[in-house]
Protein backbone atom coordinates (compact mmCIF):
# COMPACT_ATOMS: atom_id res chain seq x y z
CA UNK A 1 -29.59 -42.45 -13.52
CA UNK A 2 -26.39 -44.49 -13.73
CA UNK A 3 -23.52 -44.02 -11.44
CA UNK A 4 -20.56 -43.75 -13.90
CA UNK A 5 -17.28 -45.47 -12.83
CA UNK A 6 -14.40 -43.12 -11.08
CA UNK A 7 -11.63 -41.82 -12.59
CA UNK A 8 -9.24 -44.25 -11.74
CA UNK A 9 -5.46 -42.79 -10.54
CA UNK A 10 -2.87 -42.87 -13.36
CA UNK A 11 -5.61 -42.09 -16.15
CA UNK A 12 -4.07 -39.56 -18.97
CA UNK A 13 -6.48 -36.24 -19.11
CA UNK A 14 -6.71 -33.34 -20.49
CA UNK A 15 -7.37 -30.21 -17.81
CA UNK A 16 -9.58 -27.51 -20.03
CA UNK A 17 -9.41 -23.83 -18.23
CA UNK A 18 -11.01 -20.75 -19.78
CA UNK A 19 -7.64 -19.98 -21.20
CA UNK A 20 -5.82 -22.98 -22.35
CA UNK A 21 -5.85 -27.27 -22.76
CA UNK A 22 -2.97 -29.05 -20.98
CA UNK A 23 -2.37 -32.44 -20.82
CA UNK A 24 -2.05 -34.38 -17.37
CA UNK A 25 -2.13 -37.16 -15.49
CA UNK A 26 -4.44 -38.23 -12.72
CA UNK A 27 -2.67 -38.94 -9.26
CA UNK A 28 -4.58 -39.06 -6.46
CA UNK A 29 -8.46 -39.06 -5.77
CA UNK A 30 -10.78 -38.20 -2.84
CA UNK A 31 -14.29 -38.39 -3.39
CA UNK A 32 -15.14 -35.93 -6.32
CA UNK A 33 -11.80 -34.10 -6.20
CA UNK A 34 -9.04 -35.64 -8.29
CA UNK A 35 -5.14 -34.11 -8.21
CA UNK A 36 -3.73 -34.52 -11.46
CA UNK A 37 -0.03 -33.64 -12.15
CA UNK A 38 0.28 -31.12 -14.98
CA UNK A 39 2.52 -32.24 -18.18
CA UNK A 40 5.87 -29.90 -17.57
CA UNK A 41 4.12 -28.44 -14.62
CA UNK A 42 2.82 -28.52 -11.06
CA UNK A 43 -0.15 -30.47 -9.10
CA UNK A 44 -4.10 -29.03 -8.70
CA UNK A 45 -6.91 -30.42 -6.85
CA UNK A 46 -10.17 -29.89 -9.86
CA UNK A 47 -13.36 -31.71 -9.10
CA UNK A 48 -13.90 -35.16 -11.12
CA UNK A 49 -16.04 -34.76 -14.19
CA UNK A 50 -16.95 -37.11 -16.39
């Protein structure tokens, strides 16, 4: 199995909930945890997927 590369801070996303798709914007990253900054919102820790 191949390692794939981290999500690298600044990358535009897209944060899917059960509810709703929001565009955001990665800003920090610790291991498998990334904080992204939500567009016309606040900050959440989610875990990296690829």
């Amino acid at each position: 199995m191949t390692k794939q590369p981290a999500i690298a801070v600044g990358t535009h996303c897209i944060h899917t909930s059960k509810w709703e798709k929001r565009r955001c914007r990665v800003v920090a990253q610790d291991g498998a945890v990334v904080v992204v900054k939500m567009e016309r919102g606040g900050y959440i820790g989610v875990p990296e997927n690829h």
